[in-house]
C-alpha atoms as a PDB file:
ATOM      1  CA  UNK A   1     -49.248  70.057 -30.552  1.00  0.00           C
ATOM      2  CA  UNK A   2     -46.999  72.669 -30.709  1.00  0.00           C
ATOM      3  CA  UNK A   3     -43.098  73.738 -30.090  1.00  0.00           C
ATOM      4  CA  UNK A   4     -42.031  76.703 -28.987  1.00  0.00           C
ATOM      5  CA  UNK A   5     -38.553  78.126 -29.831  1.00  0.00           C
ATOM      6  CA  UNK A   6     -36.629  81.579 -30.049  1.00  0.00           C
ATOM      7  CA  UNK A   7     -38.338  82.487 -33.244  1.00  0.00           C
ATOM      8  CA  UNK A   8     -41.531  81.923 -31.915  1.00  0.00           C
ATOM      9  CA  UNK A   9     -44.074  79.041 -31.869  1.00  0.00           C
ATOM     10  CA  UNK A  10     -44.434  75.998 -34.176  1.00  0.00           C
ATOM     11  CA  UNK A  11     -48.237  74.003 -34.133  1.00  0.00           C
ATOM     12  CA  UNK A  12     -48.536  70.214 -35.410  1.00  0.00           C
ATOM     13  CA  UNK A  13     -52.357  69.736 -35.820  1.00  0.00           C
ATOM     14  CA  UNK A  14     -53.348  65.944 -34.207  1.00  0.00           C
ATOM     15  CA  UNK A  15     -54.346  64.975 -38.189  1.00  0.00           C
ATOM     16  CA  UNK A  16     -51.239  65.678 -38.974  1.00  0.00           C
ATOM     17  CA  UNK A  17     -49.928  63.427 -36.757  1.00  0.00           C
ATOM     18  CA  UNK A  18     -52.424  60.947 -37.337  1.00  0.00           C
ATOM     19  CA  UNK A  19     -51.527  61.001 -41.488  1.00  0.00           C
ATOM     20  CA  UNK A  20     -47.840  60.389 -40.342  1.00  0.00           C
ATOM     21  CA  UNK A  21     -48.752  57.332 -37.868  1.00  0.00           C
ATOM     22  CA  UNK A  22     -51.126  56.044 -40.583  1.00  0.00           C
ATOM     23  CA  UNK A  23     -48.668  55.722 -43.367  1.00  0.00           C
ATOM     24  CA  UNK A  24     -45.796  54.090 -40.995  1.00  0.00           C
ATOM     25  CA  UNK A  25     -48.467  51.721 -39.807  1.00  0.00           C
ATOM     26  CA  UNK A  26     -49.361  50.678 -43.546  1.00  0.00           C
ATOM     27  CA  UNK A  27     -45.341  50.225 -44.698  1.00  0.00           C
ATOM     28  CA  UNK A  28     -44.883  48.299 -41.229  1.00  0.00           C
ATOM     29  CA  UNK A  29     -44.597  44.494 -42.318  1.00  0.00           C
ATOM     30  CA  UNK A  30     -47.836  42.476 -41.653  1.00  0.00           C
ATOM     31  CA  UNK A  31     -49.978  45.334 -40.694  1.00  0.00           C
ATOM     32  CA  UNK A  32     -52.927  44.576 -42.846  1.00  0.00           C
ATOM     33  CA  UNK A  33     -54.922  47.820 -42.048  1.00  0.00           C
ATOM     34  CA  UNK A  34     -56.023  50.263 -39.230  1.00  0.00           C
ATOM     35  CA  UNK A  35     -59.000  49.229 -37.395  1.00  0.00           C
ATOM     36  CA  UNK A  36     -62.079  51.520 -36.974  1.00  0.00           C
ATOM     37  CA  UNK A  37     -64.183  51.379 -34.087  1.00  0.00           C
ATOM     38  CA  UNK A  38     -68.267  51.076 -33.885  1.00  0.00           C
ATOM     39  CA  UNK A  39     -68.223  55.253 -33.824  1.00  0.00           C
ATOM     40  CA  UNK A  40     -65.814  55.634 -36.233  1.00  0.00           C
ATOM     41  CA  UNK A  41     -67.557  53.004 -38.738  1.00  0.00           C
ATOM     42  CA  UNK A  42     -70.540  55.291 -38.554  1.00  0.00           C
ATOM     43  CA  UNK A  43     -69.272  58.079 -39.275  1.00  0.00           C
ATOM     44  CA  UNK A  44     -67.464  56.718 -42.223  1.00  0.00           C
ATOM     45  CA  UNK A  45     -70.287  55.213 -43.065  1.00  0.00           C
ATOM     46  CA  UNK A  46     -72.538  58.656 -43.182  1.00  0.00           C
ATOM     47  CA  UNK A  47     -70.123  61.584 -43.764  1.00  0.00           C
ATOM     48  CA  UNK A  48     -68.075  59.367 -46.472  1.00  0.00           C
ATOM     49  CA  UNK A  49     -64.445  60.283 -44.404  1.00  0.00           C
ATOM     50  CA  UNK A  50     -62.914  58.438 -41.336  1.00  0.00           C
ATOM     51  CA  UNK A  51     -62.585  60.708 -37.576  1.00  0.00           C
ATOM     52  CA  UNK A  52     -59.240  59.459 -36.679  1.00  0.00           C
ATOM     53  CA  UNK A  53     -58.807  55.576 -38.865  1.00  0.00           C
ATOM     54  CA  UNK A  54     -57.891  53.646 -35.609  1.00  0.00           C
ATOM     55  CA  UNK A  55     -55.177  56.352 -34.467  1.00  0.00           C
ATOM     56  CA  UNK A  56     -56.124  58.190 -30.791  1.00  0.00           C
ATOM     57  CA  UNK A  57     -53.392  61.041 -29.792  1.00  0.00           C
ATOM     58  CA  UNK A  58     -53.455  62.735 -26.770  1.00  0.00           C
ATOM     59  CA  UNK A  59     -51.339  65.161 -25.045  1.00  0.00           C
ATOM     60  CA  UNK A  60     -49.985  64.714 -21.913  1.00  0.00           C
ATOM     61  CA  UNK A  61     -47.867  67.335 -20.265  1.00  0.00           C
ATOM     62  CA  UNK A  62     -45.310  68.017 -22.923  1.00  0.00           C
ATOM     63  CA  UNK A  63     -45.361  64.569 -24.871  1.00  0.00           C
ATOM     64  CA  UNK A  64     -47.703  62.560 -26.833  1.00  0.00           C
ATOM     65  CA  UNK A  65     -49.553  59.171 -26.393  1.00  0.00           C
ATOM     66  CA  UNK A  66     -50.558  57.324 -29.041  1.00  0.00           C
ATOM     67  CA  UNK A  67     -53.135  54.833 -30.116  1.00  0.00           C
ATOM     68  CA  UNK A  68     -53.566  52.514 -32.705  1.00  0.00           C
ATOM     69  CA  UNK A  69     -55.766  49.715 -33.445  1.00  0.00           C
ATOM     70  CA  UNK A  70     -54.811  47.789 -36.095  1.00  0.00           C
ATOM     71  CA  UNK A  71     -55.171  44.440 -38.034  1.00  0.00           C
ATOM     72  CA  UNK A  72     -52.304  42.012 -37.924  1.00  0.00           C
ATOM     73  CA  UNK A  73     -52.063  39.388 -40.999  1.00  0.00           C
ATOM     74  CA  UNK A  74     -52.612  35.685 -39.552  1.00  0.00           C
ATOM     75  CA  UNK A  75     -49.848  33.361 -38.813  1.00  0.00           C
ATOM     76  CA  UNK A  76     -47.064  36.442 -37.630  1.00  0.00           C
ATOM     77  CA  UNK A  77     -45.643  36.644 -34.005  1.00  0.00           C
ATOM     78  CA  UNK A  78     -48.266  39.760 -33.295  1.00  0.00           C
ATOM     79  CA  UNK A  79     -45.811  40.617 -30.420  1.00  0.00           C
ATOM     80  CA  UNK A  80     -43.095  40.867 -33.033  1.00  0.00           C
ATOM     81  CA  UNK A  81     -45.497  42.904 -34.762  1.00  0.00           C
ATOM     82  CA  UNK A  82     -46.507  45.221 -32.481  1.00  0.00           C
ATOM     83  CA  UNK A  83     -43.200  45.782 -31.085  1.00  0.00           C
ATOM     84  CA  UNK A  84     -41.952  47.047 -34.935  1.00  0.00           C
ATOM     85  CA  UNK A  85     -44.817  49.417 -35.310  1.00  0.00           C
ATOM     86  CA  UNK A  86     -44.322  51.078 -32.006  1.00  0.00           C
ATOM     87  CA  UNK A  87     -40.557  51.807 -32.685  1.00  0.00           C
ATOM     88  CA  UNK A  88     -41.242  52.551 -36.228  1.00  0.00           C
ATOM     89  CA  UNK A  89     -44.086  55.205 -35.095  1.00  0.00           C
ATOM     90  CA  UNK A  90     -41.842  56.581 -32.035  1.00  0.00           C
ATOM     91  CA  UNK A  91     -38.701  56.856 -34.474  1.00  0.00           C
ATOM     92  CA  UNK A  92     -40.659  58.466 -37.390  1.00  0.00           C
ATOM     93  CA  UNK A  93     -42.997  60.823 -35.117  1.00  0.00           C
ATOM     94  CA  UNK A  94     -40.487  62.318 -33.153  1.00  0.00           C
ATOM     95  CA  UNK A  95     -37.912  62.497 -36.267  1.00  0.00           C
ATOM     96  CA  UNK A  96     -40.431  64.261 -38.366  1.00  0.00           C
ATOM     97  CA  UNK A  97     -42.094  66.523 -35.800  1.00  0.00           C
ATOM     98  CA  UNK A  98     -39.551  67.101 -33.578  1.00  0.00           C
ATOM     99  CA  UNK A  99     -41.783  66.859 -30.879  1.00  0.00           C
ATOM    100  CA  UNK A 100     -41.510  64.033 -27.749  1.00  0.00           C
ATOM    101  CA  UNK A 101     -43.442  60.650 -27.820  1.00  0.00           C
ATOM    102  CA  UNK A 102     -44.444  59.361 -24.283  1.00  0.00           C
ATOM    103  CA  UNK A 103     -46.142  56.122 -25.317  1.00  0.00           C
ATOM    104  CA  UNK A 104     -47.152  54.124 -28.221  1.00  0.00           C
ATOM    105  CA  UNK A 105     -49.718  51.690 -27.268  1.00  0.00           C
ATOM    106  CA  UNK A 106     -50.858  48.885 -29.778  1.00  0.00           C
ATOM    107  CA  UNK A 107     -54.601  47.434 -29.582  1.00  0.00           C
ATOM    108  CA  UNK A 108     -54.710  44.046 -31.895  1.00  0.00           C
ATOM    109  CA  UNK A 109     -58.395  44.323 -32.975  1.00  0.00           C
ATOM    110  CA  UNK A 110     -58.536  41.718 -35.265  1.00  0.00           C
ATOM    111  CA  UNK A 111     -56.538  38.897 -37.833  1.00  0.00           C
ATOM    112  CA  UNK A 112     -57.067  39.129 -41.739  1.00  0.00           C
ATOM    113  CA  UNK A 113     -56.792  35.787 -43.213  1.00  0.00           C
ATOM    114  CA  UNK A 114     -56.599  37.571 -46.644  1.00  0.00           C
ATOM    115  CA  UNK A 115     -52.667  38.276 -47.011  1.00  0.00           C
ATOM    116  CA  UNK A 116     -49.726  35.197 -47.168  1.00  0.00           C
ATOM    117  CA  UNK A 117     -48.098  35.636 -43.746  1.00  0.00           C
ATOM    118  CA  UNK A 118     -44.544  34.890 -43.098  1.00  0.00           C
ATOM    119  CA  UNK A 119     -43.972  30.786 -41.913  1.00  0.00           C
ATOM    120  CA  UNK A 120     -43.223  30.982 -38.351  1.00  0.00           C
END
């Protein structure tokens, strides 16, 4: 993505990005990891790294979407959940970046029973 100004022209690479949305997702409360997809197991699975870790972004017009799939802990209110991670990504993106977020949208892929979740 990039920003341009008087000075001249600023570029934010999508992994970038992604590395920022990653690490808010893991310090959001009862996130217990990203989810990757059938593809993205693969390829984890036979190059040894991850493409993206759950996290799609995508450019449209001037602003970003974003996508994450993630793993909420069992027992939370998932809306709850959700709702924290996409303010905490919209806040922290567009604080650290500068640049505009259009959406944040939140796929629940799965429950880990692993991880003490809050009672409700």
């Amino acid at each position: 993505m990039s920003i341009q100004n008087v000075l001249g022209k600023i570029q934010i690479s999508d992994d970038v990005i992604s590395k920022i949305v990653g690490k808010i997702a893991n310090t959001t409360s009862e996130i217990s990891s990203m989810s990757t997809g059938l593809v993205e197991g693969i390829t984890k699975k036979w190059s040894g790294k991850s493409l993206q870790n759950g996290i799609a972004i995508r450019k449209v017009e001037s602003r970003l979407e974003i996508n994450l799939k993630v793993v909420v802990c069992y027992g939370t209110k998932v809306h709850e959940v959700c709702r924290e991670l996409q303010n905490n990504v919209r806040v922290h993106v567009e604080k650290l970046t500068g640049l505009t977020i259009d959406t944040v949208n939140v796929i629940v892929e799965g429950l880990s029973f692993n991880q003490p979740a809050a009672k409700l």
